[in-house]
N, C-alpha and C. Protein backbone atom coordinates (compact mmCIF):
# COMPACT_ATOMS: atom_id res chain seq x y z
N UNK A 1 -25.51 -9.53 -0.91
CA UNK A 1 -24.64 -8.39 -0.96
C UNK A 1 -23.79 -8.46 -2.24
N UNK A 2 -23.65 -6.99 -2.79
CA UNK A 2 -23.03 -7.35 -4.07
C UNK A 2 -21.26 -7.47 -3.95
N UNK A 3 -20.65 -7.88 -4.67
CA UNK A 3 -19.34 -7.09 -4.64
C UNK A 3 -18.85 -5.71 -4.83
N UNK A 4 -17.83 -5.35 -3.94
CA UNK A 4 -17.32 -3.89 -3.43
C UNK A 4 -15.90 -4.25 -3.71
N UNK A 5 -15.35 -3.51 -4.61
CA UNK A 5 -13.90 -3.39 -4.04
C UNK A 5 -13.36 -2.36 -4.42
N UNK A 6 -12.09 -2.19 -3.81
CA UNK A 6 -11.23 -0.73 -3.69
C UNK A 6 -9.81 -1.22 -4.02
N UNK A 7 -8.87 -0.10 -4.50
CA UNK A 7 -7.95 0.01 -4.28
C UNK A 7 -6.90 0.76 -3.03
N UNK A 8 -5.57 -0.11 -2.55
CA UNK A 8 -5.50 0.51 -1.58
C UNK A 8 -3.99 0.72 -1.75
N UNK A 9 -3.68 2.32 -1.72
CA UNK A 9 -2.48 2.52 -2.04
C UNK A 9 -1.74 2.62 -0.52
N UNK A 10 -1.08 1.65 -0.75
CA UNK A 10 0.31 2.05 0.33
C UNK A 10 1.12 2.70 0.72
N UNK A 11 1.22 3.59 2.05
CA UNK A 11 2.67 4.30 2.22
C UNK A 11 3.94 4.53 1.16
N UNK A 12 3.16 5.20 -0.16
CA UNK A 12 3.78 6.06 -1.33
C UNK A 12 3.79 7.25 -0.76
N UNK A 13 4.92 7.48 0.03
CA UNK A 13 5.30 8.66 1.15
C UNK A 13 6.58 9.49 0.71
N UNK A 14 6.90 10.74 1.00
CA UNK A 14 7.84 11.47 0.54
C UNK A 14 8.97 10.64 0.75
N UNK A 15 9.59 9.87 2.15
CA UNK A 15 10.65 10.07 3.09
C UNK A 15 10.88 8.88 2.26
N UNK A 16 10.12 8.00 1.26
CA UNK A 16 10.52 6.22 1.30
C UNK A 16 10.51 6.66 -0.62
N UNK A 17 10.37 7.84 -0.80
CA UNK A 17 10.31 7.83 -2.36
C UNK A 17 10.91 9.06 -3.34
N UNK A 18 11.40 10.20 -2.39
CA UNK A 18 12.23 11.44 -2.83
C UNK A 18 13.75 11.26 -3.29
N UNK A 19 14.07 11.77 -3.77
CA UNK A 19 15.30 11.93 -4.80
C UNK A 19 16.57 11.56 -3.54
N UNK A 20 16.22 12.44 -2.27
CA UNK A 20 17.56 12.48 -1.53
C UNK A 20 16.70 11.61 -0.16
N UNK A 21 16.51 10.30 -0.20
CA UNK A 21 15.64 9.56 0.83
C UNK A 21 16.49 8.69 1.23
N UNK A 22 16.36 8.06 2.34
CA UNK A 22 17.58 6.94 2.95
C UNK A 22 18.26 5.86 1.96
N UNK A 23 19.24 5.56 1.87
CA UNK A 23 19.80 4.43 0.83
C UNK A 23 18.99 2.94 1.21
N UNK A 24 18.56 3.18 2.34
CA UNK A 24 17.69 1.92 2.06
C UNK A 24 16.35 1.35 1.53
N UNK A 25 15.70 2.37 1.14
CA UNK A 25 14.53 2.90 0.10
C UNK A 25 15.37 2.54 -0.96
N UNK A 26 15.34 2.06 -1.28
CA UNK A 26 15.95 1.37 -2.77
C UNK A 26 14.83 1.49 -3.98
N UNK A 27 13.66 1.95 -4.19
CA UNK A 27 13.36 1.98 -5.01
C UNK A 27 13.16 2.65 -6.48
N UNK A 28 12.77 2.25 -7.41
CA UNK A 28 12.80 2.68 -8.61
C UNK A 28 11.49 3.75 -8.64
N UNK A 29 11.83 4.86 -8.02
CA UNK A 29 10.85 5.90 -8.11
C UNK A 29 10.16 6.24 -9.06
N UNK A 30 10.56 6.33 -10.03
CA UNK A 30 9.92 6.83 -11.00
C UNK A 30 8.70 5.62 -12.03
N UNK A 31 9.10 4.59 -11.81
CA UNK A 31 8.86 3.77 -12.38
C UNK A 31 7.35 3.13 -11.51
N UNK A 32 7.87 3.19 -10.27
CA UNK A 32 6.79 2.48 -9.47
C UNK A 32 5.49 3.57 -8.85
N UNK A 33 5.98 4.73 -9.28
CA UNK A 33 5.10 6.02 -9.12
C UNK A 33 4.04 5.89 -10.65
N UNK A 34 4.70 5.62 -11.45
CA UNK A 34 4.19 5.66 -12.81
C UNK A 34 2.88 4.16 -12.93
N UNK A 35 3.00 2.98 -12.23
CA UNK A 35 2.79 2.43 -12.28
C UNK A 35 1.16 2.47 -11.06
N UNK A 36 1.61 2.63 -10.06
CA UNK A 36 0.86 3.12 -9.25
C UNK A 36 -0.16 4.21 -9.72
N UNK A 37 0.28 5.46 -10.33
CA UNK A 37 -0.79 6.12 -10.97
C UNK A 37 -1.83 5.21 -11.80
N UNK A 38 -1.32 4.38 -12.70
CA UNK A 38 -2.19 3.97 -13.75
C UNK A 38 -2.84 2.97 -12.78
N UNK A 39 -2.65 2.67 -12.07
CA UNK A 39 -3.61 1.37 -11.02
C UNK A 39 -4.74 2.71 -10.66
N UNK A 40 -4.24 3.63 -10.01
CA UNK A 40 -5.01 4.38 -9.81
C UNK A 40 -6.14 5.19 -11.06
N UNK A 41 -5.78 5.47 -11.83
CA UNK A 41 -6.42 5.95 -12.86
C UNK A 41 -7.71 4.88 -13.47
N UNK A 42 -6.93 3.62 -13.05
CA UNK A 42 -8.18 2.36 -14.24
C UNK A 42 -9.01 2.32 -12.79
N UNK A 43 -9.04 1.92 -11.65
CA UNK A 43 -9.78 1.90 -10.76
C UNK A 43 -10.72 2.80 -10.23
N UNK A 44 -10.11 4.33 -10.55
CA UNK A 44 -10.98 4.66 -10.66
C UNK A 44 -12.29 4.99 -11.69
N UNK A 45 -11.79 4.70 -12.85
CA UNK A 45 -12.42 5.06 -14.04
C UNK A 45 -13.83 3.75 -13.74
N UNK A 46 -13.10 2.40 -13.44
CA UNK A 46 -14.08 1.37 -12.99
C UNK A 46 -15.10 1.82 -11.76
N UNK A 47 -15.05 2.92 -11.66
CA UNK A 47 -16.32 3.46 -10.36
C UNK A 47 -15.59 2.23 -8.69
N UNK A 48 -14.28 2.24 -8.48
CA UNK A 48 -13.97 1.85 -7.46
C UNK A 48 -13.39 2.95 -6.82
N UNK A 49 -13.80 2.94 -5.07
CA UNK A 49 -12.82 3.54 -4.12
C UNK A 49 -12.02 3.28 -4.25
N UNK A 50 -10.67 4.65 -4.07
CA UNK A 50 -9.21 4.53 -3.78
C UNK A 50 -8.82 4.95 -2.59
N UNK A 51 -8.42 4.07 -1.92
CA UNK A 51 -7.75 4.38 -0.35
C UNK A 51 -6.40 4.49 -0.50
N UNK A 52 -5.85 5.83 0.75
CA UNK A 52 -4.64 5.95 0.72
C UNK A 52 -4.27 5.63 2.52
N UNK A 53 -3.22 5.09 2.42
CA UNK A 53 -2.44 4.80 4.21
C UNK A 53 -0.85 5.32 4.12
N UNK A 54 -1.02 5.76 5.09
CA UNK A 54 0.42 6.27 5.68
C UNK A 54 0.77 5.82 6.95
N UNK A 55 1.68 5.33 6.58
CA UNK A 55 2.90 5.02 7.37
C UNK A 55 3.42 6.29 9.03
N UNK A 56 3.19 5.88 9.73
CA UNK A 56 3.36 7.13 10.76
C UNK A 56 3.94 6.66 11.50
N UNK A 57 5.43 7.18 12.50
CA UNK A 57 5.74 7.20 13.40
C UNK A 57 5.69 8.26 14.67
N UNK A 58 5.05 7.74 15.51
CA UNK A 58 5.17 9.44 17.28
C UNK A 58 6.02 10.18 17.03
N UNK A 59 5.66 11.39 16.98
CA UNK A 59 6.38 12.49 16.64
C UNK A 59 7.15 12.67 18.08
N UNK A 60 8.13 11.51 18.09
CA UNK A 60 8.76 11.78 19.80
C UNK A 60 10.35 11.33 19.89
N UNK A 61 11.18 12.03 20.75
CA UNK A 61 12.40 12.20 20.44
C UNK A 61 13.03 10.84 20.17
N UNK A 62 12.74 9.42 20.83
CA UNK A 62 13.52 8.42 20.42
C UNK A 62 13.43 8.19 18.67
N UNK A 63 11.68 8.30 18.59
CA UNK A 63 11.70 7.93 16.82
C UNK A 63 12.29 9.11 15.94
N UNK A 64 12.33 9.84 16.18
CA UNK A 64 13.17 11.07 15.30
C UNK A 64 14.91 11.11 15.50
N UNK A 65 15.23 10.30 16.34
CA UNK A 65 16.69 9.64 16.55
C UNK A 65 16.92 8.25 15.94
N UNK A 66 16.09 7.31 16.02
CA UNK A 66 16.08 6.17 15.95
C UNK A 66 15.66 5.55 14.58
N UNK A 67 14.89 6.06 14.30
CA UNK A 67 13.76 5.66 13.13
C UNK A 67 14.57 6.54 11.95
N UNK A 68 13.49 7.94 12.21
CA UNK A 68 14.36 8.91 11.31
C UNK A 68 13.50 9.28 10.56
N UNK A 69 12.10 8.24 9.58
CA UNK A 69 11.37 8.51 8.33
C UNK A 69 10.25 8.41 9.16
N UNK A 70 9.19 9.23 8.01
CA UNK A 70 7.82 9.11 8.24
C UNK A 70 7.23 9.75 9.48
N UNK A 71 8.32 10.61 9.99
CA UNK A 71 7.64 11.00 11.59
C UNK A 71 6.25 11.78 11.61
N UNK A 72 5.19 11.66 12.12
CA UNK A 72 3.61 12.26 12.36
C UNK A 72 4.15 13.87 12.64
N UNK A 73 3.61 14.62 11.19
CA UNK A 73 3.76 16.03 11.27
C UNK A 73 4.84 17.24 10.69
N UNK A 74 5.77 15.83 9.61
CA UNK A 74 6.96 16.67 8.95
C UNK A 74 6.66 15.82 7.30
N UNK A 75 7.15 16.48 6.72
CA UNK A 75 7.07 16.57 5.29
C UNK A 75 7.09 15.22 4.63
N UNK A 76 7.97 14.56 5.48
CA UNK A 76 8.62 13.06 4.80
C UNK A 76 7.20 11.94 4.88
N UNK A 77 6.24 12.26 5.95
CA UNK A 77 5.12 11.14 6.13
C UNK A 77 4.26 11.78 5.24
N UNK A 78 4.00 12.94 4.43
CA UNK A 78 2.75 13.04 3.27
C UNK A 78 3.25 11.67 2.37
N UNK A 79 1.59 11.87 1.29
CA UNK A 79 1.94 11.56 0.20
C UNK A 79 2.91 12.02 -0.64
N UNK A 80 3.60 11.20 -1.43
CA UNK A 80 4.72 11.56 -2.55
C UNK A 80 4.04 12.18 -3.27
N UNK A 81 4.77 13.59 -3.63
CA UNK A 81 4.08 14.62 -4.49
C UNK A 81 3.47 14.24 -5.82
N UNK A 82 4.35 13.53 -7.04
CA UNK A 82 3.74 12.63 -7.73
C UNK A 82 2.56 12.19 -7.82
N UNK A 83 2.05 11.02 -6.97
CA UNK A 83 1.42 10.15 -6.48
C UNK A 83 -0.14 10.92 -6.67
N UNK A 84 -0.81 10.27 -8.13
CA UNK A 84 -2.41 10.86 -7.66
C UNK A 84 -2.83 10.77 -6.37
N UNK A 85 -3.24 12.01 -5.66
CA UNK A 85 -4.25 11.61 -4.82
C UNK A 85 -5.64 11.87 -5.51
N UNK A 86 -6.91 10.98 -5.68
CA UNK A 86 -7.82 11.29 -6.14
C UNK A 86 -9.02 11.11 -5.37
N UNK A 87 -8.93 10.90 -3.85
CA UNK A 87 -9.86 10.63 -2.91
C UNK A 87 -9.33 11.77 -1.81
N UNK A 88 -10.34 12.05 -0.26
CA UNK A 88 -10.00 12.14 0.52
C UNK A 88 -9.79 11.22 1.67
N UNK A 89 -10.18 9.78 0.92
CA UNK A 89 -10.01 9.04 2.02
C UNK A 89 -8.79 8.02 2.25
N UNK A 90 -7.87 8.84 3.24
CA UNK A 90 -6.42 8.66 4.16
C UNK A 90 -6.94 8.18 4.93
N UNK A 91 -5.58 7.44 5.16
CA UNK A 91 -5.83 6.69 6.78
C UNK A 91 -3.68 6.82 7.02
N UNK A 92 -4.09 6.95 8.49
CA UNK A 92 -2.58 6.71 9.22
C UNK A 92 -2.34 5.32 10.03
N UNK A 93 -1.50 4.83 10.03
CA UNK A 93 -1.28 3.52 10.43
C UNK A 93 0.17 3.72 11.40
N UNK A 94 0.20 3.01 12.66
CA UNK A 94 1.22 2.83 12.97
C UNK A 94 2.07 1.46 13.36
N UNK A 95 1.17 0.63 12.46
CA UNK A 95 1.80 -0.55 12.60
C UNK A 95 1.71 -0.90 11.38
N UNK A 96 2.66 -2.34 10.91
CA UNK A 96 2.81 -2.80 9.42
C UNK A 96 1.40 -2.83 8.49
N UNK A 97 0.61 -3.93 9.77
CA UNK A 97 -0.73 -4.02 8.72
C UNK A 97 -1.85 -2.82 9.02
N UNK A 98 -2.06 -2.34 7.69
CA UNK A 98 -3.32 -1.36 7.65
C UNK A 98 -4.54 -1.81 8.51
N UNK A 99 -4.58 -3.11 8.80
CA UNK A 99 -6.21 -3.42 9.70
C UNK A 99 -5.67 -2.85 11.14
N UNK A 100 -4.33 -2.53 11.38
CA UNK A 100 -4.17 -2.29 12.91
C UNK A 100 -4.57 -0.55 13.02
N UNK A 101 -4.82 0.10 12.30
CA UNK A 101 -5.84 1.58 12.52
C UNK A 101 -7.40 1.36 12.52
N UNK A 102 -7.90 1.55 13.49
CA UNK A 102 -9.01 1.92 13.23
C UNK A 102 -10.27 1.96 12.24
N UNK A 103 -9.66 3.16 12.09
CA UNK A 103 -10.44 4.01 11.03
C UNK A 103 -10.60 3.42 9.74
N UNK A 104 -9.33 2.75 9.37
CA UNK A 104 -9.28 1.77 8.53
C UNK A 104 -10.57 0.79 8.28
N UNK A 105 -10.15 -0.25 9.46
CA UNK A 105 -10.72 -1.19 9.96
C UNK A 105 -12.53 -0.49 9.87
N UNK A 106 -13.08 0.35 10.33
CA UNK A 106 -14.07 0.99 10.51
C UNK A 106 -14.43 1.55 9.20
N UNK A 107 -14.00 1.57 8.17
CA UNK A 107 -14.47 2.35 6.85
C UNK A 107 -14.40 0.75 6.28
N UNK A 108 -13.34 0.37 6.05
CA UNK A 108 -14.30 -0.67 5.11
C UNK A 108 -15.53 -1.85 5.33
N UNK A 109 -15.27 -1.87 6.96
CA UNK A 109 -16.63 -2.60 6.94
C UNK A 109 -17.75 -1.57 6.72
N UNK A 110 -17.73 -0.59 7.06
CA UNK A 110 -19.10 0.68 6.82
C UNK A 110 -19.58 0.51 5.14
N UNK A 111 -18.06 0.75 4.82
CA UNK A 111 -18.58 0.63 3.15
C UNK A 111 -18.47 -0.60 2.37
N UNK A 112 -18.18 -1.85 3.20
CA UNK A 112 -18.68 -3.14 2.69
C UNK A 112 -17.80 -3.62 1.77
N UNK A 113 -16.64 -3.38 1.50
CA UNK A 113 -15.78 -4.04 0.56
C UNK A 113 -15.61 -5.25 1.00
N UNK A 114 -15.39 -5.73 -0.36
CA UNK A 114 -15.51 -7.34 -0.40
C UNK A 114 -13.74 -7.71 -0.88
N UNK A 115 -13.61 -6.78 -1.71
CA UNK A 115 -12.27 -7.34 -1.87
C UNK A 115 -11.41 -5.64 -1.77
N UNK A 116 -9.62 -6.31 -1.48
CA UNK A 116 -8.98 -5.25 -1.70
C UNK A 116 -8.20 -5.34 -2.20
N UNK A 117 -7.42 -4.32 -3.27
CA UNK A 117 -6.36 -4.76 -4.37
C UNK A 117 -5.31 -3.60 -4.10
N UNK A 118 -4.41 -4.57 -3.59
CA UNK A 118 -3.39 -3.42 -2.90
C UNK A 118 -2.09 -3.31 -4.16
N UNK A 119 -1.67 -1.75 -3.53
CA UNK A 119 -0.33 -1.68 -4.20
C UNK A 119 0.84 -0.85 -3.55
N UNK A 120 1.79 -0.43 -3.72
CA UNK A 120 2.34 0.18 -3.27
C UNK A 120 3.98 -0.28 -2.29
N UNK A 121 4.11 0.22 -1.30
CA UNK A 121 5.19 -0.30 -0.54
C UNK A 121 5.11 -0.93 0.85
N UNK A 122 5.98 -1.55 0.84
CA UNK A 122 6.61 -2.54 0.62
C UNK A 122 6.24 -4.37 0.59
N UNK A 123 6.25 -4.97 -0.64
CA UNK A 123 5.53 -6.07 -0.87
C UNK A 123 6.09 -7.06 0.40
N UNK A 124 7.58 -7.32 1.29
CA UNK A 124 7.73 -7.78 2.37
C UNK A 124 7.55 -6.81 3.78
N UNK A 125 6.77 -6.04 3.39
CA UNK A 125 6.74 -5.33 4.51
C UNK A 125 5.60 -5.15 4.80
N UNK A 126 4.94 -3.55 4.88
CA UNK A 126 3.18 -3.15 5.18
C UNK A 126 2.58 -3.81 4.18
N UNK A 127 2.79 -3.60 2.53
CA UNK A 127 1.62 -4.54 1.73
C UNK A 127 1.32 -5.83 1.77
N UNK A 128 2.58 -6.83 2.07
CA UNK A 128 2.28 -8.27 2.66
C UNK A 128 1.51 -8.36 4.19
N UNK A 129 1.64 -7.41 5.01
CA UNK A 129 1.40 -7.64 6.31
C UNK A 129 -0.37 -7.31 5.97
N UNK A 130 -0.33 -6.17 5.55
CA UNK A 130 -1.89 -5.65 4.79
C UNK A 130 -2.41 -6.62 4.26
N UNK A 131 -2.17 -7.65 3.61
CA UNK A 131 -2.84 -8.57 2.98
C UNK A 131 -3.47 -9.80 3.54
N UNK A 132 -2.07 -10.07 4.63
CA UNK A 132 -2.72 -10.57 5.84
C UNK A 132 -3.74 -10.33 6.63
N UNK A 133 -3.57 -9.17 6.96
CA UNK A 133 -4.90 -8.64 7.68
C UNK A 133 -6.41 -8.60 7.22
N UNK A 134 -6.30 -8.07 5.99
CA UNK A 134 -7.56 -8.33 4.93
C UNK A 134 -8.37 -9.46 5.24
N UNK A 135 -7.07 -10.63 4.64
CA UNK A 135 -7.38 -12.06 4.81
C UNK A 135 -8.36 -12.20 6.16
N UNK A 136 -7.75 -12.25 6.63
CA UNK A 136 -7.93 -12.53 8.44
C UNK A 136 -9.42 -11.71 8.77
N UNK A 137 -9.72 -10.86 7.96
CA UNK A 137 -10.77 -9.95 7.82
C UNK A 137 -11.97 -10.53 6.73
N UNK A 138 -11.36 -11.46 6.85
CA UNK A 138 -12.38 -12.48 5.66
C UNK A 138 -12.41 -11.64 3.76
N UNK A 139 -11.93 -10.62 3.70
CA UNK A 139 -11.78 -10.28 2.41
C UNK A 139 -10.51 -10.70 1.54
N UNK A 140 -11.53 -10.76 0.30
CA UNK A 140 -10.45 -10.72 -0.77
C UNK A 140 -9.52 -10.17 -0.84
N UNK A 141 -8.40 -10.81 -1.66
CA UNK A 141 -6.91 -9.51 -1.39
C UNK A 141 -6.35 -10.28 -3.10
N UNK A 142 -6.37 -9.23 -3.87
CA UNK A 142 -5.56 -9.04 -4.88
C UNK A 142 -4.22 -8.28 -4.96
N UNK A 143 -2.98 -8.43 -5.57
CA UNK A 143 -1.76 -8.35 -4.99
C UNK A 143 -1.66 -7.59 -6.41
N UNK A 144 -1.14 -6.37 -6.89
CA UNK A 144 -0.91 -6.01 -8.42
C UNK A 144 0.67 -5.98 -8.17
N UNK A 145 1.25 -6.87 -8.80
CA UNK A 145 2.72 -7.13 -8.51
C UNK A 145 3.63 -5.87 -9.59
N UNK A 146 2.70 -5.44 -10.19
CA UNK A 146 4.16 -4.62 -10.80
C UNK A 146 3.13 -2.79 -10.53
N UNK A 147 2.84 -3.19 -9.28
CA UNK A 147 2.40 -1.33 -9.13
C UNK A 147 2.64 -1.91 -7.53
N UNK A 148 3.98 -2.47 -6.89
CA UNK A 148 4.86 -3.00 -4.95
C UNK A 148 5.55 -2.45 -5.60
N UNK A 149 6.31 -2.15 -4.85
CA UNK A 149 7.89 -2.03 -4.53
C UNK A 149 8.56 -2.97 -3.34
N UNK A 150 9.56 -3.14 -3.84
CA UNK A 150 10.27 -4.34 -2.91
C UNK A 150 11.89 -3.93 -3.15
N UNK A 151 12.29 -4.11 -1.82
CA UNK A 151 13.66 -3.73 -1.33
C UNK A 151 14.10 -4.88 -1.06
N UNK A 152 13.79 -5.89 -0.97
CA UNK A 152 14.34 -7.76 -0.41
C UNK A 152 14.58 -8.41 -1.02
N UNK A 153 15.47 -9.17 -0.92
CA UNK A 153 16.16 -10.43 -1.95
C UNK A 153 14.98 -10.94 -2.63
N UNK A 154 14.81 -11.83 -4.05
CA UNK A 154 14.37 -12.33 -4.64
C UNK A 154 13.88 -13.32 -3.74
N UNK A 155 14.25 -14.16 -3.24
CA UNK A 155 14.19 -15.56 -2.07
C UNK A 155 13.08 -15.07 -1.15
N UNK A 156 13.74 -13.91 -0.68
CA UNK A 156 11.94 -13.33 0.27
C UNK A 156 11.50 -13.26 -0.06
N UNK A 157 11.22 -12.87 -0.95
CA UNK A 157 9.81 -11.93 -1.91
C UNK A 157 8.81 -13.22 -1.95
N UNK A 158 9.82 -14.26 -2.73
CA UNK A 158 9.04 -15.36 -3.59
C UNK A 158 8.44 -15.85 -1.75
N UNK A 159 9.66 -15.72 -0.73
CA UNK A 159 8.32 -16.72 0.33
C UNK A 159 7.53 -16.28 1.01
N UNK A 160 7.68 -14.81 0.59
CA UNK A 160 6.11 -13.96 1.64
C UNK A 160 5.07 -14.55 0.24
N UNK A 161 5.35 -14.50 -0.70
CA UNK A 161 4.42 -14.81 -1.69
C UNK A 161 3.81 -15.94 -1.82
N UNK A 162 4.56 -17.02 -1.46
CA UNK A 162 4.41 -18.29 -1.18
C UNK A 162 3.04 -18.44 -0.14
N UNK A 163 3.77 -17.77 0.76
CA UNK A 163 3.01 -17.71 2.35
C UNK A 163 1.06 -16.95 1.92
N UNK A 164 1.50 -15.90 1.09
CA UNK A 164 0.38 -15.42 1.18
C UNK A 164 -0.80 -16.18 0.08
N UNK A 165 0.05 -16.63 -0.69
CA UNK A 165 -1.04 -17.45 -2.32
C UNK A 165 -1.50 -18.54 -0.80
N UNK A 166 -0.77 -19.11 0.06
CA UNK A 166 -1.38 -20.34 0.61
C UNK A 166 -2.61 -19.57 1.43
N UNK A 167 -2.87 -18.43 1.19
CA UNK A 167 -3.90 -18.18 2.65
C UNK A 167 -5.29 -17.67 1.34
N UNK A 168 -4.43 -17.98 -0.25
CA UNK A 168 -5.87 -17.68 -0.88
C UNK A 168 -5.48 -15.72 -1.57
N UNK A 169 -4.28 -15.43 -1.15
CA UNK A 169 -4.06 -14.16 -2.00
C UNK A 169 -3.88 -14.41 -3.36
N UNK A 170 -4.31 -13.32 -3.92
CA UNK A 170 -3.96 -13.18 -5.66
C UNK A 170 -3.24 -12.72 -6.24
N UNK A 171 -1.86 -13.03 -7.10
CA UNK A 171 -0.77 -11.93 -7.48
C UNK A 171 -1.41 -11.84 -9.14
N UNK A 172 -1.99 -10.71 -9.64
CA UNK A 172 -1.64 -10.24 -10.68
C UNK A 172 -1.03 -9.10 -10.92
N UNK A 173 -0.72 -8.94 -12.41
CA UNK A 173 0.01 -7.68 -13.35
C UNK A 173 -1.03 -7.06 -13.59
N UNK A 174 -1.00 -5.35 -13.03
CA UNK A 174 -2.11 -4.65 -13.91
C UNK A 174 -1.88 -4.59 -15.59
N UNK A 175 -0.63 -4.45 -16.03
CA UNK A 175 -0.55 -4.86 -17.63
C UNK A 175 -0.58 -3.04 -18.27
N UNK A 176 -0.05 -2.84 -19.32
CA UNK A 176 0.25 -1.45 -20.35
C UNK A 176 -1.32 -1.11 -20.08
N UNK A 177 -2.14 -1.91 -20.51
CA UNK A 177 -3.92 -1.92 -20.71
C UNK A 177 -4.45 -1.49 -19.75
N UNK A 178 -4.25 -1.73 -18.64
CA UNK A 178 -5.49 -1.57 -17.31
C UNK A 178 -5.99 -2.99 -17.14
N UNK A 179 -5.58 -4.25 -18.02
CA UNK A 179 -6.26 -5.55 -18.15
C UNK A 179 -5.05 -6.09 -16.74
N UNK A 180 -5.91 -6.93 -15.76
CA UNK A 180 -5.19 -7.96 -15.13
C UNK A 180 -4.65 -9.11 -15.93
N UNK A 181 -3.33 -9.57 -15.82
CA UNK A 181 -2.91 -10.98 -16.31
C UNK A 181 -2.17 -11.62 -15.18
């Protein structure tokens, strides 16, 4: 079997990346949108699938009290307008790691990827948990550290990172180029 791999963009969602979004979305929007495109642009130019996941919560009265973002069926759980979409293939997730959908789980073994090179949000959150799962899924997992976003102390970051290089993950820079370093 040859090698397959994809890119897999993360819950780059209105509610976690718009101008007027919770103060705890801390991220550098513009920057990590910009960055994310060009992951997207070289991957695909390399004849790789681009997968997109969203983040979903039950469109049901505790999570629209409680939660607040991403609810299944209002504006805030699309993709961030920005954000190439250049595939139709979405997936919804309602748990951290992307292997806990389905459909997910069911498309990439169909289409045989061997490895997955994630990006997106949040590197202590769904993209670390995603990477796990991969793992655990016996695939490769490449980490493009400057096309995450991360809201967590420096100290976390470095020990989900820690945690994940020990299970065999890969952190590179996609780089100005499209070149990994």
């Amino acid at each position: 079997m040859s090698d397959k791999t994809a890119l897999v963009v993360i819950d780059m969602q209105e509610d976690y990346l718009r101008e007027n979004r919770k103060k705890m979305f801390s991220y550098d929007t513009d920057a990590l949108v910009t960055a994310v495109n060009k992951a997207i642009a070289v991957f695909r130019e390399k004849g790789c699938d681009v997968l997109y996941v969203k983040q979903v919560f039950q469109n049901i009265i505790t999570n629209r009290a409680f939660i607040g973002f991403t609810i299944k069926g209002t504006p805030g759980a699309e993709i961030y307008g920005k954000v190439d979409v250049v595939s139709d293939k979405v997936f919804e997730k309602f748990f951290s790691d992307t292997f806990s959908a389905k459909a997910f789980r069911k498309h990439v073994v169909k289409e045989g990827y061997t490895e997955l090179v994630l990006c997106g949000l949040d590197e202590c959150g769904c993209v670390g948990a995603t990477a796990k799962g991969a793992v655990k899924a016996g695939l490769k997992v490449t980490m493009l550290t400057d096309c995450i976003g991360r809201r967590f102390p420096d100290k976390k970051v470095q020990k989900m990172r820690d945690k994940l290089m020990a299970l065999g993950v890969r952190y590179v820079e996609l780089g100005q180029d499209g070149i990994f370093r």
